[in-house]
PDB file of N, CA and C in Angstrom:
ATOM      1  N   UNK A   1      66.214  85.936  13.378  1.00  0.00           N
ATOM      2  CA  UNK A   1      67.258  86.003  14.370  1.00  0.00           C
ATOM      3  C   UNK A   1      68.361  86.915  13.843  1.00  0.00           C
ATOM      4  N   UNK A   2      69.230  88.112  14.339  1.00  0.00           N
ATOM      5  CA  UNK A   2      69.847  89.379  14.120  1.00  0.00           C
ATOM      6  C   UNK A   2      71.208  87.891  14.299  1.00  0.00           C
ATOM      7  N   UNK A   3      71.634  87.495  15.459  1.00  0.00           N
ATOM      8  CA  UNK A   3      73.105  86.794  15.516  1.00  0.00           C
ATOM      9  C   UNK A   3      72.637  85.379  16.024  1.00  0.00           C
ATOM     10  N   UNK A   4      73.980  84.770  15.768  1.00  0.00           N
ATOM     11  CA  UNK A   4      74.038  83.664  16.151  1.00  0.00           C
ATOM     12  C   UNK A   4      74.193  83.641  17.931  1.00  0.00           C
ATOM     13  N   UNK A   5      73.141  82.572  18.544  1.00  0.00           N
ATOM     14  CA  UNK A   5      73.545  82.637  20.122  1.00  0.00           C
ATOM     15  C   UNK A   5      74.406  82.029  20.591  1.00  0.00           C
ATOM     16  N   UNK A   6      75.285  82.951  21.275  1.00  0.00           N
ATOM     17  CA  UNK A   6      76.816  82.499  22.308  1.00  0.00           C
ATOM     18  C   UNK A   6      76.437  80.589  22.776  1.00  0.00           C
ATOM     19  N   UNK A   7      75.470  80.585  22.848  1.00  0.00           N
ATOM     20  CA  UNK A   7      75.280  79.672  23.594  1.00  0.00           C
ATOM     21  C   UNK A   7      75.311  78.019  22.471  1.00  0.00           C
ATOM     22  N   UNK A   8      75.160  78.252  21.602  1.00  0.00           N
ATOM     23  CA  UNK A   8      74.988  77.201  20.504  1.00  0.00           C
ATOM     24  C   UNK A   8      76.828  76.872  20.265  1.00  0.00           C
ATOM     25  N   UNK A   9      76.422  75.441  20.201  1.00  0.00           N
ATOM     26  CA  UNK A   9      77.678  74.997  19.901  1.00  0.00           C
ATOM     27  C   UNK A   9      78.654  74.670  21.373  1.00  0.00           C
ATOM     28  N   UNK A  10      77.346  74.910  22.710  1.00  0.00           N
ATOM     29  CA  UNK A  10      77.939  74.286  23.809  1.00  0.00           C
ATOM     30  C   UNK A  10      78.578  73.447  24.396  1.00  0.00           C
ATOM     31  N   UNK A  11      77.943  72.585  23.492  1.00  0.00           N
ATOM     32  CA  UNK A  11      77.913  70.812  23.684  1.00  0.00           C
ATOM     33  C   UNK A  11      78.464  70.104  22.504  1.00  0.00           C
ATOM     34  N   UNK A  12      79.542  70.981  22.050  1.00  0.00           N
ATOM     35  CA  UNK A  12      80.300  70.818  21.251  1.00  0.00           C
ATOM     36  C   UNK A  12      80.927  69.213  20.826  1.00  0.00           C
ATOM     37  N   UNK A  13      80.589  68.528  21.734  1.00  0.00           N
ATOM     38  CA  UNK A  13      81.101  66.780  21.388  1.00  0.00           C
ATOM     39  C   UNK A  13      79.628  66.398  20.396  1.00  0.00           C
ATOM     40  N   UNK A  14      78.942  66.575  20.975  1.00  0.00           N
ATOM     41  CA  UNK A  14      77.483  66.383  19.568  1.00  0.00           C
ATOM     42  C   UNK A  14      77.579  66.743  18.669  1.00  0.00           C
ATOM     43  N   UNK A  15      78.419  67.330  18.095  1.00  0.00           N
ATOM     44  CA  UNK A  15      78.606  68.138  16.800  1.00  0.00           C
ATOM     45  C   UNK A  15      79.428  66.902  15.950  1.00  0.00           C
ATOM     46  N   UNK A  16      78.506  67.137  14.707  1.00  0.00           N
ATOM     47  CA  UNK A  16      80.007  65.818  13.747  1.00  0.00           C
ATOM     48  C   UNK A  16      81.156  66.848  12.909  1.00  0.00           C
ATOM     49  N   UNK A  17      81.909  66.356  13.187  1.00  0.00           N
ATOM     50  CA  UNK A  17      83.783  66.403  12.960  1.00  0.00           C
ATOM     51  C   UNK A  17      84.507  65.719  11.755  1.00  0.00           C
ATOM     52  N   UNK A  18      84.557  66.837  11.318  1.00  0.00           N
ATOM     53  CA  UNK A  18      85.561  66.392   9.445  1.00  0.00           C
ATOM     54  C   UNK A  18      87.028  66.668  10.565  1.00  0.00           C
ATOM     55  N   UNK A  19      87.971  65.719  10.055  1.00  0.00           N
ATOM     56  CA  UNK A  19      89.274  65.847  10.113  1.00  0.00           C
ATOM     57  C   UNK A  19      89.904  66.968   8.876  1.00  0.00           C
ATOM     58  N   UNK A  20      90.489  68.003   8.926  1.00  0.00           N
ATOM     59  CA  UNK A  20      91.012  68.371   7.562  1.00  0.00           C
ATOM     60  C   UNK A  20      91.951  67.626   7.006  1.00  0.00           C
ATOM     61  N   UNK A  21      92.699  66.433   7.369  1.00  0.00           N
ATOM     62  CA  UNK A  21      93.785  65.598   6.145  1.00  0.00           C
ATOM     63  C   UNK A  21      92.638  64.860   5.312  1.00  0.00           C
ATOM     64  N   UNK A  22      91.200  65.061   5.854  1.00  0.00           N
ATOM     65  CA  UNK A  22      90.519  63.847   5.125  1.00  0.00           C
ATOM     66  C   UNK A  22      89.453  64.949   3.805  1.00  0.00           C
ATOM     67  N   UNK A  23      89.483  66.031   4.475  1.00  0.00           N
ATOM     68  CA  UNK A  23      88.771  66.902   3.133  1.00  0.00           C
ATOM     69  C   UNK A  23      89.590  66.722   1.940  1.00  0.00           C
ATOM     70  N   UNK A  24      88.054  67.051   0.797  1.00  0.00           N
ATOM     71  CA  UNK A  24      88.799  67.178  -0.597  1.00  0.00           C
ATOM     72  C   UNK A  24      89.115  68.254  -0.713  1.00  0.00           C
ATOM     73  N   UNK A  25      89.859  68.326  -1.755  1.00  0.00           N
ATOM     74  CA  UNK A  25      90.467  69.524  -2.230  1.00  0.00           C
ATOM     75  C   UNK A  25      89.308  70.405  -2.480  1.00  0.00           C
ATOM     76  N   UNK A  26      88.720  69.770  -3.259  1.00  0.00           N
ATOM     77  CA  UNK A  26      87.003  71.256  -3.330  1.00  0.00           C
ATOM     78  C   UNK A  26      86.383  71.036  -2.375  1.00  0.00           C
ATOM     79  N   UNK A  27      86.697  70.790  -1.142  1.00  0.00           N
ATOM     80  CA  UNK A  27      85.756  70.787  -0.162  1.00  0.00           C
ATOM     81  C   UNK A  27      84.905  72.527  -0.039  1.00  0.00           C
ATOM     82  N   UNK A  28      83.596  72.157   0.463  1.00  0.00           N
ATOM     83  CA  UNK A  28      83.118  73.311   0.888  1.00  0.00           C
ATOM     84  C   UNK A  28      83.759  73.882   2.099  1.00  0.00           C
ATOM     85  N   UNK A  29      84.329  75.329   2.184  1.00  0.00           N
ATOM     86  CA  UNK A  29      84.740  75.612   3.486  1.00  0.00           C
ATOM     87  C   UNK A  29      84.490  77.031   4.001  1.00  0.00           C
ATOM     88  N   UNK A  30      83.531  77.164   4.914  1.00  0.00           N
ATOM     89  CA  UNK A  30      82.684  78.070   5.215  1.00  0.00           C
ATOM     90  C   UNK A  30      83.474  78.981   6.792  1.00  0.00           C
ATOM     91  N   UNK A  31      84.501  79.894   6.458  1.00  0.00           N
ATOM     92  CA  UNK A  31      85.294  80.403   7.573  1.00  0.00           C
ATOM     93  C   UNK A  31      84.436  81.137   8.202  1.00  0.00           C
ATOM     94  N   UNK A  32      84.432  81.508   9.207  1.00  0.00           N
ATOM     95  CA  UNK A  32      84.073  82.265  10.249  1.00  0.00           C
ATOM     96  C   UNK A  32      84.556  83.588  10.877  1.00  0.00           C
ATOM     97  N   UNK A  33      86.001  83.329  10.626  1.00  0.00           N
ATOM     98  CA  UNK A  33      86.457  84.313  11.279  1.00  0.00           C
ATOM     99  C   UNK A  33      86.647  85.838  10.758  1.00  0.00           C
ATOM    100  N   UNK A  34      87.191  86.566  11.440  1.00  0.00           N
ATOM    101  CA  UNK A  34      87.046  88.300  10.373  1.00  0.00           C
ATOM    102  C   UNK A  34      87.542  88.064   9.256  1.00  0.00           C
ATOM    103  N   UNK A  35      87.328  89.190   8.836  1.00  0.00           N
ATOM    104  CA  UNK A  35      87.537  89.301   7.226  1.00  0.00           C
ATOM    105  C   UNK A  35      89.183  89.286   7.546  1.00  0.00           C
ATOM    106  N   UNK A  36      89.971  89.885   8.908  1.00  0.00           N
ATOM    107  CA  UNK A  36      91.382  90.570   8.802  1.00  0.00           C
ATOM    108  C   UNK A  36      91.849  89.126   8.743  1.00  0.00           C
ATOM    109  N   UNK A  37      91.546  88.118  10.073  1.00  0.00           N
ATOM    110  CA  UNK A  37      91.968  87.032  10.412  1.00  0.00           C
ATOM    111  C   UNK A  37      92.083  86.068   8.883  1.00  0.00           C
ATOM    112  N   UNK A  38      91.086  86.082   7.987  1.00  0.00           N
ATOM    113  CA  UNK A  38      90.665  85.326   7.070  1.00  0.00           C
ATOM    114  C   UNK A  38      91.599  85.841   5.654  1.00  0.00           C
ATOM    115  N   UNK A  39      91.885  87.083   5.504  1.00  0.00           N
ATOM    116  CA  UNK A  39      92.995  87.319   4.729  1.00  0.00           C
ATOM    117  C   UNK A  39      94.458  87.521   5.084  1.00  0.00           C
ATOM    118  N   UNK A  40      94.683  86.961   6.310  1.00  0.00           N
ATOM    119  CA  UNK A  40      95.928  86.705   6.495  1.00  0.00           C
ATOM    120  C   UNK A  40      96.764  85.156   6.538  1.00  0.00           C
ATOM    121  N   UNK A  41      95.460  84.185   6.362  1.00  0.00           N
ATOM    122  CA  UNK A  41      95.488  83.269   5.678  1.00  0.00           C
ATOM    123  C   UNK A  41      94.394  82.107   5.748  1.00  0.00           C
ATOM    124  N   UNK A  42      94.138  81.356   4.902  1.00  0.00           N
ATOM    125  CA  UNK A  42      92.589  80.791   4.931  1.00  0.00           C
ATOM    126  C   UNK A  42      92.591  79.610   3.758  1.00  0.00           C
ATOM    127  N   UNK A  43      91.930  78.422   4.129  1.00  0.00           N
ATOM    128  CA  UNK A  43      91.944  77.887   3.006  1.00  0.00           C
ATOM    129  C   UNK A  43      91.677  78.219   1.188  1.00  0.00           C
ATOM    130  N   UNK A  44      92.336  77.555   0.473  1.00  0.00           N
ATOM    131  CA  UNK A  44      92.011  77.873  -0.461  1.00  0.00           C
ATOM    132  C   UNK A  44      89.970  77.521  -1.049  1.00  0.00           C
ATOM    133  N   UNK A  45      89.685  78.566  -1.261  1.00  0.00           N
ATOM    134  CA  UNK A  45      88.446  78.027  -2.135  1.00  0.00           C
ATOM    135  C   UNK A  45      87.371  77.981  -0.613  1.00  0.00           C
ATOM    136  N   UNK A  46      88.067  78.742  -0.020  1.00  0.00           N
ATOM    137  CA  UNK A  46      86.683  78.867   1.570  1.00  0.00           C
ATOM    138  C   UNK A  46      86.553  80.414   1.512  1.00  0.00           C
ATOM    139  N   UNK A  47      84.963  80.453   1.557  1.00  0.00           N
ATOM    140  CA  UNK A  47      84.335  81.451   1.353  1.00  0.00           C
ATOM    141  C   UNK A  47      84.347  81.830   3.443  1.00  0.00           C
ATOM    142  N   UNK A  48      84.489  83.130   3.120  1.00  0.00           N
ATOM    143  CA  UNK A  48      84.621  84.433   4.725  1.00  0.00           C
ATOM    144  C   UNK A  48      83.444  84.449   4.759  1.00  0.00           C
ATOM    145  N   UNK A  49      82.547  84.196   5.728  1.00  0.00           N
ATOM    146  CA  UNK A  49      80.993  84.202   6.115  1.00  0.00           C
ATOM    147  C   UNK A  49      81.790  84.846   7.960  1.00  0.00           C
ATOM    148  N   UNK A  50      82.025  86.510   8.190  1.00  0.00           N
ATOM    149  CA  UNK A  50      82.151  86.155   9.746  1.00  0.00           C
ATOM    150  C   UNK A  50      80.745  85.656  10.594  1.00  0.00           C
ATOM    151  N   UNK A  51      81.093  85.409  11.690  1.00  0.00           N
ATOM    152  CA  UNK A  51      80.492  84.532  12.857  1.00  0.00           C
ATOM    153  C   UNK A  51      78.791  85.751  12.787  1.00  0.00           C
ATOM    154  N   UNK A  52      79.866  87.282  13.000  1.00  0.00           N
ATOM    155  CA  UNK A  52      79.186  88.097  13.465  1.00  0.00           C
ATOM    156  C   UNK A  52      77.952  88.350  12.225  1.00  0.00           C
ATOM    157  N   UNK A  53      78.182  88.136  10.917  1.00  0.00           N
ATOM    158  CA  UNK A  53      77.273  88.060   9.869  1.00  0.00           C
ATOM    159  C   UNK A  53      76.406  87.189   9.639  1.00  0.00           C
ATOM    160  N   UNK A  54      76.683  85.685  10.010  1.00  0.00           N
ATOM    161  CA  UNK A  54      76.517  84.476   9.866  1.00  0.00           C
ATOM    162  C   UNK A  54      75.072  84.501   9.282  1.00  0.00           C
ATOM    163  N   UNK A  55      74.392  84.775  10.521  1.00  0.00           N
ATOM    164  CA  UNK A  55      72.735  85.059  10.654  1.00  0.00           C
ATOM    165  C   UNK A  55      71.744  85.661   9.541  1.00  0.00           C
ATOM    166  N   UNK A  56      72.516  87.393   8.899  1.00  0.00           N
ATOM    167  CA  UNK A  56      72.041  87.595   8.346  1.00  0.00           C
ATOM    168  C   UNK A  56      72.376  87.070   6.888  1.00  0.00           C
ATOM    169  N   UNK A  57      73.440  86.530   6.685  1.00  0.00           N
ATOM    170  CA  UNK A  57      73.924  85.610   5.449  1.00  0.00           C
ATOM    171  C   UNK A  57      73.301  84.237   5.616  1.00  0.00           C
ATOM    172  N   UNK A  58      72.484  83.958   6.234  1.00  0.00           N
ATOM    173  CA  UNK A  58      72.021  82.566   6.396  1.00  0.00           C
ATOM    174  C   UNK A  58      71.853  82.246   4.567  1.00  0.00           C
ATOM    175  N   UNK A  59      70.576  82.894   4.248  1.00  0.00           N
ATOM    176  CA  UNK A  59      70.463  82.549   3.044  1.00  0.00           C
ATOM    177  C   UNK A  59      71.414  82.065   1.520  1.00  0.00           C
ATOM    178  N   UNK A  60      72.556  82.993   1.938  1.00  0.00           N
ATOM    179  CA  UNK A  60      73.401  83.126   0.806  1.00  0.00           C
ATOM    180  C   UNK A  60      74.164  81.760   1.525  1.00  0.00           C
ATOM    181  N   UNK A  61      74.777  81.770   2.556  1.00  0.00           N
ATOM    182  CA  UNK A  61      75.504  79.854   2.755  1.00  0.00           C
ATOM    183  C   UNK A  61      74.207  79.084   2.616  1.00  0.00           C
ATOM    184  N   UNK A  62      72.920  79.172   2.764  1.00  0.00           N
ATOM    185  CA  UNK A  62      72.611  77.929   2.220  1.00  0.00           C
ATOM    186  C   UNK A  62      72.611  77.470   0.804  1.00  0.00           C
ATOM    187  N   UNK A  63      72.357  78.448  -0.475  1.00  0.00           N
ATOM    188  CA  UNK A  63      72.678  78.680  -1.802  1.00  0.00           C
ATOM    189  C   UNK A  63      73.581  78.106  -2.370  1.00  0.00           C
ATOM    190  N   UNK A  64      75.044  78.992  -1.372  1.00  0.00           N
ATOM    191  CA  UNK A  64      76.082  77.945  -1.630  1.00  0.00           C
ATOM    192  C   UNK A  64      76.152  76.469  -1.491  1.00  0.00           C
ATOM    193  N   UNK A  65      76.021  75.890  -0.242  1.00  0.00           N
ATOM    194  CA  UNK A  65      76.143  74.525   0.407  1.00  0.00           C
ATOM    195  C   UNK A  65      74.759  74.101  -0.133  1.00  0.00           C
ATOM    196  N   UNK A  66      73.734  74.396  -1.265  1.00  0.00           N
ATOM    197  CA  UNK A  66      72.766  73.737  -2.047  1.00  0.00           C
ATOM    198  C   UNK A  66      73.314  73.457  -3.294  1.00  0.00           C
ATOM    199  N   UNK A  67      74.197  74.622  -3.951  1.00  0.00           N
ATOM    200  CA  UNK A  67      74.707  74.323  -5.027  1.00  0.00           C
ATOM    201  C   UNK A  67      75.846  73.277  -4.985  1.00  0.00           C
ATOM    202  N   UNK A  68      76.789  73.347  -3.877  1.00  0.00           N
ATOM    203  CA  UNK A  68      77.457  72.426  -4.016  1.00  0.00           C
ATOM    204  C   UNK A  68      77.298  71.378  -3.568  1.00  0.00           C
ATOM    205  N   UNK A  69      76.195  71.084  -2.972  1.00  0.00           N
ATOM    206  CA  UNK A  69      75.855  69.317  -3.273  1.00  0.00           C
ATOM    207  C   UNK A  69      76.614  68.329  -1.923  1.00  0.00           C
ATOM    208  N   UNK A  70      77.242  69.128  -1.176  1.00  0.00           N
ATOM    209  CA  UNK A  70      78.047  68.361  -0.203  1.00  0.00           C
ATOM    210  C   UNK A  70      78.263  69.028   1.347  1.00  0.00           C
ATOM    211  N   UNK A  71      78.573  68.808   2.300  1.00  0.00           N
ATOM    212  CA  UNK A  71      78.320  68.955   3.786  1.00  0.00           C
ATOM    213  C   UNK A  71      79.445  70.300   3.570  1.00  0.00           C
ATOM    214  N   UNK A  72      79.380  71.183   4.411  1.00  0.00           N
ATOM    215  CA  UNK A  72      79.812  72.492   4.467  1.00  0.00           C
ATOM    216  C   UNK A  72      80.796  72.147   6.090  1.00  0.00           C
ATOM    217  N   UNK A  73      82.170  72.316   6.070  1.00  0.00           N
ATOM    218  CA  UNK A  73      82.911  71.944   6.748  1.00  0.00           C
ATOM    219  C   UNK A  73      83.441  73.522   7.542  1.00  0.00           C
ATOM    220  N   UNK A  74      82.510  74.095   8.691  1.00  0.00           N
ATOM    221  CA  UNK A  74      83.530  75.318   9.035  1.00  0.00           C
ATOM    222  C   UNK A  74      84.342  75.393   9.794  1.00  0.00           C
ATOM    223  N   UNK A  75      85.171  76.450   9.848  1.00  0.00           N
ATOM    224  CA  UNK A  75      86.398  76.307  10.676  1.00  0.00           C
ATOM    225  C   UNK A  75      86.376  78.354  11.103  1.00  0.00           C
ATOM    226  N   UNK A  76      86.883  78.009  11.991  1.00  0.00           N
ATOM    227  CA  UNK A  76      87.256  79.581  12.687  1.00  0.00           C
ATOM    228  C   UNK A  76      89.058  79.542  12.620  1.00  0.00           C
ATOM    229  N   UNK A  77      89.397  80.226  14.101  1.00  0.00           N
ATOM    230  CA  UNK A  77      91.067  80.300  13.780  1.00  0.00           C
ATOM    231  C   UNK A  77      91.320  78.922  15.356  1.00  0.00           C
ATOM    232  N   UNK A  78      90.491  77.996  15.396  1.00  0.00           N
ATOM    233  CA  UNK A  78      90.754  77.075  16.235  1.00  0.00           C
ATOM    234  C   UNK A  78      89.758  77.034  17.589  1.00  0.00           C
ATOM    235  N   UNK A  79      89.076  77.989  18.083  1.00  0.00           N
ATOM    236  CA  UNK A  79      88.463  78.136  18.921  1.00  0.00           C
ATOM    237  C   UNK A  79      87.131  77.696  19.034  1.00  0.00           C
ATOM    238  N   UNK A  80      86.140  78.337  19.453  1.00  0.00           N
ATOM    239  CA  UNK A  80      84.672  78.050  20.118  1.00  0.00           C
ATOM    240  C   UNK A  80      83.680  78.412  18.665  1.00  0.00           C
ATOM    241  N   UNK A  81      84.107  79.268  17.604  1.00  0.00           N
ATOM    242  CA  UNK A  81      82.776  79.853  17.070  1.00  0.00           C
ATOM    243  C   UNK A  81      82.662  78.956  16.066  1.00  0.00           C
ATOM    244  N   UNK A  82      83.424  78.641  15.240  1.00  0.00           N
ATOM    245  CA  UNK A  82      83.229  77.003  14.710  1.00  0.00           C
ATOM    246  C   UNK A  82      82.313  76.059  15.088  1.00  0.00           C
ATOM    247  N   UNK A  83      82.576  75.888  16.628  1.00  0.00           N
ATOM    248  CA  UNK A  83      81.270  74.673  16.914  1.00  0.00           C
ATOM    249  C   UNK A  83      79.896  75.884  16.941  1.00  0.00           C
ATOM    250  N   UNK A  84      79.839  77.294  17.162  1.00  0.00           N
ATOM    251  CA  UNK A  84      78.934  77.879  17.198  1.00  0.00           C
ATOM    252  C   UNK A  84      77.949  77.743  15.579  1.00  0.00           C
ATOM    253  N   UNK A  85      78.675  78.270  14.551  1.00  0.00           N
ATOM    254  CA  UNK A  85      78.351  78.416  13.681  1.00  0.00           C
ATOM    255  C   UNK A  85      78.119  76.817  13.354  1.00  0.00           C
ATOM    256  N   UNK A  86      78.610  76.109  13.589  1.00  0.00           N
ATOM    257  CA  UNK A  86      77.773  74.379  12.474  1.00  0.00           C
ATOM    258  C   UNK A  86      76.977  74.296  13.577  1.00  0.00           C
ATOM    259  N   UNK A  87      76.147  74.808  14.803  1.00  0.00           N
ATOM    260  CA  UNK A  87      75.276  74.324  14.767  1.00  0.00           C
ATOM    261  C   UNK A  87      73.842  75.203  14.794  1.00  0.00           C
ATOM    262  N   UNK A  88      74.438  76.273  14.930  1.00  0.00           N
ATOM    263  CA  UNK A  88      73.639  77.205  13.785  1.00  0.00           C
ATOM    264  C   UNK A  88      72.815  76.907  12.670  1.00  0.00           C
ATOM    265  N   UNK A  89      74.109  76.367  11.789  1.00  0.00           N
ATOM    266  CA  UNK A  89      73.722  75.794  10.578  1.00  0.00           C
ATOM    267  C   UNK A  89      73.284  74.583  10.631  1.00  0.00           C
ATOM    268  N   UNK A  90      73.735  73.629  11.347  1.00  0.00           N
ATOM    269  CA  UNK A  90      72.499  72.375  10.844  1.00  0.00           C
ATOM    270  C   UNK A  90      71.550  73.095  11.972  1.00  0.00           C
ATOM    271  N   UNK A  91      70.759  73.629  12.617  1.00  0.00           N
ATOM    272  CA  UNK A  91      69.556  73.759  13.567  1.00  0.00           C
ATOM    273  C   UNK A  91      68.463  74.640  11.831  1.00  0.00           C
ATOM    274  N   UNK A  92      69.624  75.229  11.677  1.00  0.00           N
ATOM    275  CA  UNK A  92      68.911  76.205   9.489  1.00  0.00           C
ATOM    276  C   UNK A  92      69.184  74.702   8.744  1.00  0.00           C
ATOM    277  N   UNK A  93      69.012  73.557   8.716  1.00  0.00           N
ATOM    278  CA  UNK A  93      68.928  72.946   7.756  1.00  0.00           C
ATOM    279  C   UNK A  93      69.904  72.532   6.646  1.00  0.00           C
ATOM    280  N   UNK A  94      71.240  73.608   7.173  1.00  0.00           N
ATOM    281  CA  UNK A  94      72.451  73.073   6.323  1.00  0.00           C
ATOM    282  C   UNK A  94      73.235  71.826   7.191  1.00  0.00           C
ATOM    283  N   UNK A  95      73.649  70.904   5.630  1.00  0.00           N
ATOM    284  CA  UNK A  95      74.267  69.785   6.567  1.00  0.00           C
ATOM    285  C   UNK A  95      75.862  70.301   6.962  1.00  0.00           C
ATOM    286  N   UNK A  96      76.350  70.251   7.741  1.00  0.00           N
ATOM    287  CA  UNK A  96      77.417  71.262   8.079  1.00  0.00           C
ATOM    288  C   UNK A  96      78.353  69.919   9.374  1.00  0.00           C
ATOM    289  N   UNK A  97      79.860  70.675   9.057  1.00  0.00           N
ATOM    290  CA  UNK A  97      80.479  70.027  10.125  1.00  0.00           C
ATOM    291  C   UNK A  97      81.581  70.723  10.334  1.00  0.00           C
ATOM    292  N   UNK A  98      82.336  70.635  12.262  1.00  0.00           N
ATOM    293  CA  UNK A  98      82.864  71.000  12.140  1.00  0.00           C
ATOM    294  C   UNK A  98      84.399  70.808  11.900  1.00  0.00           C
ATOM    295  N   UNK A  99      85.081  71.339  11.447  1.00  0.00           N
ATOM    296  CA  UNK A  99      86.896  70.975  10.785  1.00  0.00           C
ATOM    297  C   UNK A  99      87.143  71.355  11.765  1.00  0.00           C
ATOM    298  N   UNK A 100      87.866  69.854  12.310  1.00  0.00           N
ATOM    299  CA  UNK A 100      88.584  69.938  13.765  1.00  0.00           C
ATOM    300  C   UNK A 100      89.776  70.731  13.779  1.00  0.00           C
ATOM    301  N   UNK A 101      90.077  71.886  14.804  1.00  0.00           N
ATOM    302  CA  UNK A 101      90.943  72.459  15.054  1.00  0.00           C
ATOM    303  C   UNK A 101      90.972  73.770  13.921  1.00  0.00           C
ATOM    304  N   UNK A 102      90.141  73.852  13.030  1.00  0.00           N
ATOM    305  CA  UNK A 102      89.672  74.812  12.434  1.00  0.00           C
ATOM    306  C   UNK A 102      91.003  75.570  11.529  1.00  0.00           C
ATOM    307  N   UNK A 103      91.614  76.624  11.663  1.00  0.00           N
ATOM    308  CA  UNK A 103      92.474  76.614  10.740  1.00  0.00           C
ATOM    309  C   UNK A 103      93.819  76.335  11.163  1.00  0.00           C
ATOM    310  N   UNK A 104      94.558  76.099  12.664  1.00  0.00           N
ATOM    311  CA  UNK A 104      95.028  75.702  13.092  1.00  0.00           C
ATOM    312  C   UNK A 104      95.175  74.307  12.808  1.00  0.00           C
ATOM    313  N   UNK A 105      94.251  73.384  12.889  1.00  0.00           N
ATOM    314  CA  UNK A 105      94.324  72.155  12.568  1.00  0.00           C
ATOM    315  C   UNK A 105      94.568  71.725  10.829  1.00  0.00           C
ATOM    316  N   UNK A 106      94.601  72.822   9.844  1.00  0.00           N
ATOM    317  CA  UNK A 106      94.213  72.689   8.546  1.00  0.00           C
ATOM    318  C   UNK A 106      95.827  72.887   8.088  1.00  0.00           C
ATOM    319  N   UNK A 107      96.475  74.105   9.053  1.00  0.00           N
ATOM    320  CA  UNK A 107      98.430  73.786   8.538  1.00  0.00           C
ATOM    321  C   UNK A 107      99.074  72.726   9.591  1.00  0.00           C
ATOM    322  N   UNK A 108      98.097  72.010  10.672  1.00  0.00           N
ATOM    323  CA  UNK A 108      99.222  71.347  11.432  1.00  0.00           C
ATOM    324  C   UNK A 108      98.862  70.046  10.140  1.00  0.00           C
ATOM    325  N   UNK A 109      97.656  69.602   9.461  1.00  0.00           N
ATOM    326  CA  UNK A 109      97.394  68.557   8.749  1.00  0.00           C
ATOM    327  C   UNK A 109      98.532  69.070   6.973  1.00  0.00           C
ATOM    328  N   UNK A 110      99.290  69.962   7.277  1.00  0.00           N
ATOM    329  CA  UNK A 110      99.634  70.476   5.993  1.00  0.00           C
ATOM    330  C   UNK A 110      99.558  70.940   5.007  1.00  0.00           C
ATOM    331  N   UNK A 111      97.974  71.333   5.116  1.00  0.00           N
ATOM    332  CA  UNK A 111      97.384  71.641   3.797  1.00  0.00           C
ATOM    333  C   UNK A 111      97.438  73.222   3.664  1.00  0.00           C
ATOM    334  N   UNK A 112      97.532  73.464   2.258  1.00  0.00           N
ATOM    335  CA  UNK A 112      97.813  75.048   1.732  1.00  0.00           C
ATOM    336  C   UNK A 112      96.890  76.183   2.620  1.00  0.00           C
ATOM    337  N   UNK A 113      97.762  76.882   2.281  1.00  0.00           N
ATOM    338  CA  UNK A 113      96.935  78.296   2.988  1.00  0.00           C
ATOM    339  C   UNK A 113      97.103  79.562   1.856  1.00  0.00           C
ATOM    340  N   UNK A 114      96.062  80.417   1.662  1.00  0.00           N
ATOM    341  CA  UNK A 114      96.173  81.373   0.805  1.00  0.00           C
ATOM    342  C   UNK A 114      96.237  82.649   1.585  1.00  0.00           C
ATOM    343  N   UNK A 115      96.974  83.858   0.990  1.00  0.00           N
ATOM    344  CA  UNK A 115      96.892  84.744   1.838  1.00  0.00           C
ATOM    345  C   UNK A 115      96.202  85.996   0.744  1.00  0.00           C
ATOM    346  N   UNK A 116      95.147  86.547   1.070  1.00  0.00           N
ATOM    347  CA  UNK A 116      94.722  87.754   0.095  1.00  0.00           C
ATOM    348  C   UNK A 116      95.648  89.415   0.662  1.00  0.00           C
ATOM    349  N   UNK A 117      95.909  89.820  -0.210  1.00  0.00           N
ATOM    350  CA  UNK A 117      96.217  91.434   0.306  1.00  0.00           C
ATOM    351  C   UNK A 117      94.912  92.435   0.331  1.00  0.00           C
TER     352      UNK A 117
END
């Protein structure tokens, strides 16, 4: 499969939902959004996988979310591709969820944001 389909992540209430006040600090966090969106600020220690790459990076997030041993929590900048991408990923076998409200929801819960130049 070249992309992820528009259509996944429709039925977005079927999808299971990490709160971000309840992630750990090393949580796995698998962003979505552009590289621009994602260095203007992004959790700390969440790897930029965009939406539009997702597919052909399948392999390399599963590597990751094998090595680290724990459910892969993604988030976009609040919108639709979040629920796209976790179910992407669990339909590939990663256990994946999505972080409600995505990075929007990650400074209204207070938690740090990093910004790369």
């Amino acid at each position: 499969m070249d992309s992820v389909p528009a259509s996944l992540g429709d039925d977005a209430a079927s999808l299971p939902v990490i709160e971000p006040s309840t992630l750990a600090d090393d949580a796995l966090i698998i962003d979505v959004r552009d590289a621009a969106d994602w260095r203007a600020g992004h959790a700390p220690g969440a790897v930029n996988v965009p939406i539009s790459q997702l597919a052909a990076r399948l392999d390399e997030v599963v590597a990751i979310a094998r090595e680290a041993g724990m459910p892969v929590a993604v988030s976009c900048g609040g919108g639709t591709k979040q629920g796209r991408a976790t179910a992407y990923l669990l339909a590939n076998g990663v256990d994946a969820q999505v972080m409600r409200g995505g990075m929007r929801g990650w400074k209204s819960a207070g938690r740090p944001v990093v910004t790369e130049s």
